[in-house]
C-alpha atoms as a PDB file:
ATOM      1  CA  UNK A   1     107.838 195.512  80.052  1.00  0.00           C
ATOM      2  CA  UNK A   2     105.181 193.866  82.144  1.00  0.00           C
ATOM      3  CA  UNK A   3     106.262 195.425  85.641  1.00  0.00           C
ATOM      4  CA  UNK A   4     106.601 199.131  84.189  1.00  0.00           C
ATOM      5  CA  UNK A   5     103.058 199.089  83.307  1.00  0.00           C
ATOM      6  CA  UNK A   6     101.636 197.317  86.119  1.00  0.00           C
ATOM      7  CA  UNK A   7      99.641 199.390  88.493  1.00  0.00           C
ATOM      8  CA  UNK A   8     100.205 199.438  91.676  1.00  0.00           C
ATOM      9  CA  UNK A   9      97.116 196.784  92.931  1.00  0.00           C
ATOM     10  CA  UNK A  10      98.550 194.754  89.903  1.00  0.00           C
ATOM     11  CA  UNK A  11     101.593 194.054  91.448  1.00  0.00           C
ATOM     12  CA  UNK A  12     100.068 193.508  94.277  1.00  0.00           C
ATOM     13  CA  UNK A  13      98.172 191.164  93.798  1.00  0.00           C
ATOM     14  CA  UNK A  14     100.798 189.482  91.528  1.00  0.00           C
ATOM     15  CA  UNK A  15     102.758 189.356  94.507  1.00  0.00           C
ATOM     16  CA  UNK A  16     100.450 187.570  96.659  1.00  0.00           C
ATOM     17  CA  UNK A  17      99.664 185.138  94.069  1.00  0.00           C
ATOM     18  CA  UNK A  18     103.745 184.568  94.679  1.00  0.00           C
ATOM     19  CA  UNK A  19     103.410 184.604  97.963  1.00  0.00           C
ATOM     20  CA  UNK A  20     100.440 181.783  97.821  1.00  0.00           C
ATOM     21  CA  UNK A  21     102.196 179.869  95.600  1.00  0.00           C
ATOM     22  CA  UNK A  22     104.953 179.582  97.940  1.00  0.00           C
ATOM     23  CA  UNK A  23     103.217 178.893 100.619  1.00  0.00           C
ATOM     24  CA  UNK A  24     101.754 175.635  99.311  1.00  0.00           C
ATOM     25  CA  UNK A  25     105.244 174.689  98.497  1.00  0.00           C
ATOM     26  CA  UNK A  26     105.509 175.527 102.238  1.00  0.00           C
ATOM     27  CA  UNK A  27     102.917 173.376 103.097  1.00  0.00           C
ATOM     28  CA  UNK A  28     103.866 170.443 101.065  1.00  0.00           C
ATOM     29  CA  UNK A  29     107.772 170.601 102.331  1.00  0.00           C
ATOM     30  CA  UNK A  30     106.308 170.701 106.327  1.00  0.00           C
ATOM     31  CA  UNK A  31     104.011 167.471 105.284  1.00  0.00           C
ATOM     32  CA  UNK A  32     106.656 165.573 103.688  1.00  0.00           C
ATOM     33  CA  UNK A  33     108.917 166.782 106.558  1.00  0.00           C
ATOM     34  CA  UNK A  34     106.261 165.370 109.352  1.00  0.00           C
ATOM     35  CA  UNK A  35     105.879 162.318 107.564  1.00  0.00           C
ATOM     36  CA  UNK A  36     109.200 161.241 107.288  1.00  0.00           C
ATOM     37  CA  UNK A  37     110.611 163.015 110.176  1.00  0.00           C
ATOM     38  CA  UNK A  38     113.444 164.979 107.797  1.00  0.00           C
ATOM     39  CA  UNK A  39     115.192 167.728 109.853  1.00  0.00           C
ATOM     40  CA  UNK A  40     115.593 170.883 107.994  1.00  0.00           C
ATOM     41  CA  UNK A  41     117.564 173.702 108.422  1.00  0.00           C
ATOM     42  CA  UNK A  42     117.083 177.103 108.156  1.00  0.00           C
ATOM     43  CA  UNK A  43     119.084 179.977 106.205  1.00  0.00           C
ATOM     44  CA  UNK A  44     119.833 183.410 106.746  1.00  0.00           C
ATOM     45  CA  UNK A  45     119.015 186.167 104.561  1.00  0.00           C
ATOM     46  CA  UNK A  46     119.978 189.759 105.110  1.00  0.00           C
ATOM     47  CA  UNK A  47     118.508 193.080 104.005  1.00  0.00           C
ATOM     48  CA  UNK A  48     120.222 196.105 104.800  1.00  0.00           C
ATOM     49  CA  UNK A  49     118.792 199.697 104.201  1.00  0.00           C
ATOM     50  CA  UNK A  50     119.820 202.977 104.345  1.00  0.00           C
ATOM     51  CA  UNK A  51     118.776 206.620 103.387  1.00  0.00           C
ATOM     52  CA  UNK A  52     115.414 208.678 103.738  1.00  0.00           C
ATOM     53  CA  UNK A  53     112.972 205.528 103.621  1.00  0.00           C
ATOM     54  CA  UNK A  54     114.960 203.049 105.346  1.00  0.00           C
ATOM     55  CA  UNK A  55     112.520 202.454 108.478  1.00  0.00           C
ATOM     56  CA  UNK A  56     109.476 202.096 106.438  1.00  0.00           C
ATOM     57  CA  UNK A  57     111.810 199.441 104.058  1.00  0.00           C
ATOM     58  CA  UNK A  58     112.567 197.518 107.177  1.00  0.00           C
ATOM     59  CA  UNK A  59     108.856 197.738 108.697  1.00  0.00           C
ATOM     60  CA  UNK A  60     107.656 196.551 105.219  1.00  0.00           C
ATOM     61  CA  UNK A  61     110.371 193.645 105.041  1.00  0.00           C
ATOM     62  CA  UNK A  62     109.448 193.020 108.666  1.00  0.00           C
ATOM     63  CA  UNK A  63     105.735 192.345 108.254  1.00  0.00           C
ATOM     64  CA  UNK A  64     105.792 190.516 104.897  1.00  0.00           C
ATOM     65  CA  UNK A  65     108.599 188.082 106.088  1.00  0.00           C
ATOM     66  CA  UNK A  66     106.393 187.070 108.861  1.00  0.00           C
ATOM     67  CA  UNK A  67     103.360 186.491 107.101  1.00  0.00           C
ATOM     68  CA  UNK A  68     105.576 184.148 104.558  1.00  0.00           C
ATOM     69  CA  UNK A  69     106.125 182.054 107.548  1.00  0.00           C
ATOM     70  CA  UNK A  70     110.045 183.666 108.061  1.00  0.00           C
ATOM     71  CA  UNK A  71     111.324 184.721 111.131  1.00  0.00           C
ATOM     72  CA  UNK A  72     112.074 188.432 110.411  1.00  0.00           C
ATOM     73  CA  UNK A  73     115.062 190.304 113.191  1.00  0.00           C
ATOM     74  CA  UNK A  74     116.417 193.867 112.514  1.00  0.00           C
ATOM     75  CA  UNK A  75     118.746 195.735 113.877  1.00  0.00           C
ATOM     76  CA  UNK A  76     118.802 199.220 113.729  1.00  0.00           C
ATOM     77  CA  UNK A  77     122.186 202.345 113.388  1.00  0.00           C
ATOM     78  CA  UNK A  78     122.010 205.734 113.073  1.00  0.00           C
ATOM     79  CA  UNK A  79     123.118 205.332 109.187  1.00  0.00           C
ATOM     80  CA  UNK A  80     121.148 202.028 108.709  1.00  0.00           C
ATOM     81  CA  UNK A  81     118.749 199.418 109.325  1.00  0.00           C
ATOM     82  CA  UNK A  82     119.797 195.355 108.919  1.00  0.00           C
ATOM     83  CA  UNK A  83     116.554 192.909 108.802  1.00  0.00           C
ATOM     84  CA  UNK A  84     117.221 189.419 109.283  1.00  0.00           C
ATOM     85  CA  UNK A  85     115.192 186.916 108.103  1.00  0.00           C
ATOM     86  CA  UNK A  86     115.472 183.001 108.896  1.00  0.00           C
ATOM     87  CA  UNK A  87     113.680 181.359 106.790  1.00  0.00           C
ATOM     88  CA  UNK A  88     113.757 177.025 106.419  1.00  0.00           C
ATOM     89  CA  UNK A  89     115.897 176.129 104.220  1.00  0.00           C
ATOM     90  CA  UNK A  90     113.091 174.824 101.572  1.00  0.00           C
ATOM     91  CA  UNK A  91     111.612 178.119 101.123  1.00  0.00           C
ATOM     92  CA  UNK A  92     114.106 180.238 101.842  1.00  0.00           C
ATOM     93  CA  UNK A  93     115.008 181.215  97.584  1.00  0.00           C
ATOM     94  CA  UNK A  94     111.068 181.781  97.656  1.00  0.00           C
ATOM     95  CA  UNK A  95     111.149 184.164 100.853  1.00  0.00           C
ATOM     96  CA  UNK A  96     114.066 186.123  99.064  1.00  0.00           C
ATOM     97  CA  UNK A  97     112.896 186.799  95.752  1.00  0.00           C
ATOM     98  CA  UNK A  98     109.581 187.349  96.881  1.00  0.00           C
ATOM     99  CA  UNK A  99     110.648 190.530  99.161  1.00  0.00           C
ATOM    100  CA  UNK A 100     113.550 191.830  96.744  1.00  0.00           C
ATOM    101  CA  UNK A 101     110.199 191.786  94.535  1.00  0.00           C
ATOM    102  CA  UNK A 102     108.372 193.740  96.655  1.00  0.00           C
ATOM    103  CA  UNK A 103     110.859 196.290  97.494  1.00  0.00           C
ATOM    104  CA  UNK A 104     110.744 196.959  93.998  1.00  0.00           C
ATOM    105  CA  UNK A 105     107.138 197.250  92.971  1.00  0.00           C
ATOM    106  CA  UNK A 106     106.543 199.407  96.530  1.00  0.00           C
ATOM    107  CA  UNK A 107     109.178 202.120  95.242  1.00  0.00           C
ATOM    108  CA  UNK A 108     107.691 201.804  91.487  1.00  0.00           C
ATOM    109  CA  UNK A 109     104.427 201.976  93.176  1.00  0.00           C
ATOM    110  CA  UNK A 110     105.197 204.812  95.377  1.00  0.00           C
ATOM    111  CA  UNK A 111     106.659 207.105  92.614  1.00  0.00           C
ATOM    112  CA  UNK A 112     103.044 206.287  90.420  1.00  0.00           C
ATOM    113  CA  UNK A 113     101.473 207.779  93.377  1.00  0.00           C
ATOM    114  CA  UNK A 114     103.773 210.315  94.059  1.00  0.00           C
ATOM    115  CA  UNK A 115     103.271 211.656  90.032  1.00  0.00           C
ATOM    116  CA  UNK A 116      99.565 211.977  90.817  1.00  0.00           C
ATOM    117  CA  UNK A 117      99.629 213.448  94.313  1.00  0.00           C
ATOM    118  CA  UNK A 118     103.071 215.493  95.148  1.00  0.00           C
ATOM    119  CA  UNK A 119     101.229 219.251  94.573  1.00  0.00           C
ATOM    120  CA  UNK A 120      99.276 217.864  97.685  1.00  0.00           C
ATOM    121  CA  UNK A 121     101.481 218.098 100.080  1.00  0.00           C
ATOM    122  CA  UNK A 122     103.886 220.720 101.516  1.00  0.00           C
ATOM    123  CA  UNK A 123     107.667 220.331 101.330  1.00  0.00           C
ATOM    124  CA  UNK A 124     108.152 219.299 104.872  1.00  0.00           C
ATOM    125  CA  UNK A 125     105.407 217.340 104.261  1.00  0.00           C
ATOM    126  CA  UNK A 126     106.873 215.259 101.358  1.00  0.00           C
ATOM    127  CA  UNK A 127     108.996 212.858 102.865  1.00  0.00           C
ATOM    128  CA  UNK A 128     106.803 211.529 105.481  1.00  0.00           C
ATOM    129  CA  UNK A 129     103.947 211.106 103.083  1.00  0.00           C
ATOM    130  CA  UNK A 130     106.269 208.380 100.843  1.00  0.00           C
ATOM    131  CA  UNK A 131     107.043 207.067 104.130  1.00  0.00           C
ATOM    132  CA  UNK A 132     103.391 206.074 105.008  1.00  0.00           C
ATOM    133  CA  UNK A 133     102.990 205.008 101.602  1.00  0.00           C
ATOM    134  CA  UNK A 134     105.268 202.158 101.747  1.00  0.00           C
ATOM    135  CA  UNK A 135     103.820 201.029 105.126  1.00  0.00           C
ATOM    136  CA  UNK A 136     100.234 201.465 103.667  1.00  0.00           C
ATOM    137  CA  UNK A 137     101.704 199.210 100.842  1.00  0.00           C
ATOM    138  CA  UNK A 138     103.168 196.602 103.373  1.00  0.00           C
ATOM    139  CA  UNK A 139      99.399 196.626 104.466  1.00  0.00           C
ATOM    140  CA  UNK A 140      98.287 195.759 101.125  1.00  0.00           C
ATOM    141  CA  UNK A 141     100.772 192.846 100.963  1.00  0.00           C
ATOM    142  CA  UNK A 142     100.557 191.097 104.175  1.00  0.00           C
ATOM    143  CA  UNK A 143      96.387 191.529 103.740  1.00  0.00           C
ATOM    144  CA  UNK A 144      97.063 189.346 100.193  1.00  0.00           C
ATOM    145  CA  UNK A 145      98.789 186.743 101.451  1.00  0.00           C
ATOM    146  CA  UNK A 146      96.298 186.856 104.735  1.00  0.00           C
ATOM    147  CA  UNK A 147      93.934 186.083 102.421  1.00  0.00           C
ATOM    148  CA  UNK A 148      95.874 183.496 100.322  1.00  0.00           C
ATOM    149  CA  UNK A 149      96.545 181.721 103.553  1.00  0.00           C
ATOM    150  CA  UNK A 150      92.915 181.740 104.049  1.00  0.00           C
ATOM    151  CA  UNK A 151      92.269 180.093 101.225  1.00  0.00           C
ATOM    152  CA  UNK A 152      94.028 177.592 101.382  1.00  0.00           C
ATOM    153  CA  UNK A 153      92.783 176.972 104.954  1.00  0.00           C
ATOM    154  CA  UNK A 154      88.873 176.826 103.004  1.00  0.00           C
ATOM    155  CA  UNK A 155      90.374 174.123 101.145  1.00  0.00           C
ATOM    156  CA  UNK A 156      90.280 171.795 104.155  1.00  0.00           C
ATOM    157  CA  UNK A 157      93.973 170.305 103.874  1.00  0.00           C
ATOM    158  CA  UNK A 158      95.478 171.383 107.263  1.00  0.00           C
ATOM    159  CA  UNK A 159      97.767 173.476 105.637  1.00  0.00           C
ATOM    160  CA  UNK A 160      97.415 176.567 107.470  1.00  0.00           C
ATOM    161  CA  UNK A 161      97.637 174.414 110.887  1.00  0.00           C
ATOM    162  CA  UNK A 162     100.737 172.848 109.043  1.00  0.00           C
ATOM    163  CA  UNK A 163     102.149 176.793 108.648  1.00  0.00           C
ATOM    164  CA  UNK A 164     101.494 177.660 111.994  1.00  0.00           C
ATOM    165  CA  UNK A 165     103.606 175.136 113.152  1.00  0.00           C
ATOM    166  CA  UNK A 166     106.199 175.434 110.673  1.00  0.00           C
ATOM    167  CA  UNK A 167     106.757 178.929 111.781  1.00  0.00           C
ATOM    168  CA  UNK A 168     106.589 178.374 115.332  1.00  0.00           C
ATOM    169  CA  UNK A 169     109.320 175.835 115.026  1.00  0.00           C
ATOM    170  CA  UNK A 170     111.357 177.565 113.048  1.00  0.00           C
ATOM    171  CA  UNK A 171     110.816 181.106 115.921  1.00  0.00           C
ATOM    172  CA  UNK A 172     112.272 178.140 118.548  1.00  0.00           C
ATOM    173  CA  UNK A 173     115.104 176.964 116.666  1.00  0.00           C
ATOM    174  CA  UNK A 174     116.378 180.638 115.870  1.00  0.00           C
ATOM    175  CA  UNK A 175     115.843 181.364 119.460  1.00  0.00           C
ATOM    176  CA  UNK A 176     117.943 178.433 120.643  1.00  0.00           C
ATOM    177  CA  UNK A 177     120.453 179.260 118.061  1.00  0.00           C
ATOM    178  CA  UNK A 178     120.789 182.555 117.904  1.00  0.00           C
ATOM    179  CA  UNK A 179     120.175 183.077 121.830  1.00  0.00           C
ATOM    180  CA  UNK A 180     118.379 185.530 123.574  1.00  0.00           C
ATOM    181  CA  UNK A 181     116.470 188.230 121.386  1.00  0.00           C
ATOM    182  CA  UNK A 182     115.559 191.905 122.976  1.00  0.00           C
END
């Protein structure tokens, strides 16, 4: 009942209080990790899209798996687009539900919009207006859990430094795994 009457800044923001939450489950996984040098793994999670919005779905994917600290690859067909994202294996449950969550709110989102707005655009217009709304949502998003990461850098525990890292470890072990990236 609660996420057919949320607005669209609602879910926003009750998406990057997700996001933030995982991320300090992040942080406290990499400082356990460094402290007792435990070597995790990393996991594999696949999106695939097709139809009328399915390069703004992969550009929104795209851009909110890398601000959770993932490492986001996509391929693309003429029929479909495939995003990849590696994500360690600690955080990985928490990277998935979080973006199958947003794909959802961003297309409840976009039709609220599209109720209020549709007589303002022309028919050849129509498509490519929903289009820039989901990347204007994917905006939104990634500028939440900007600003969850910087608080939690305010807070003066490393744990943004500890992200950083995390992520850039992770981007080298997907490289050397996976092999050379185009």
């Amino acid at each position: 009942a609660k996420a057919e009457s949320t607005t669209p800044e609602e879910a926003e923001l009750l998406t990057a209080k997700a996001a933030e939450l995982m991320l300090r489950h992040a942080i406290s996984q990499a400082q356990v990790a460094a402290d007792h040098t435990v070597a995790e793994g990393f996991k594999e999670i696949r999106f695939e899209f097709t139809g009328i919005y399915m390069r703004p779905l992969r550009r929104l994917f795209m851009r909110v798996a890398n601000a959770l600290g993932a490492f986001p690859l996509y391929w693309t067909r003429s029929k479909s687009q495939t995003v990849v994202v590696y994500a360690w294996e600690s955080t990985a449950e928490h990277v998935e539900a979080i973006l199958r969550s947003i794909e959802l709110q961003a297309a409840m989102a976009r039709e609220a919009w599209w109720r209020e707005v549709r007589g303002m655009y022309a028919a050849h217009e129509r498509t490519a207006a929903r289009a820039s709304y989901i990347d204007g949502y994917a905006s939104g998003v990634v500028e939440q859990i900007r600003k969850g990461k910087e608080q939690i850098g305010r807070e003066g525990t490393g744990g943004e430094l500890v992200l950083v890292e995390r992520q850039d470890r992770l981007a080298a072990q997907v490289k050397a795994q996976v092999g050379p990236l185009r």
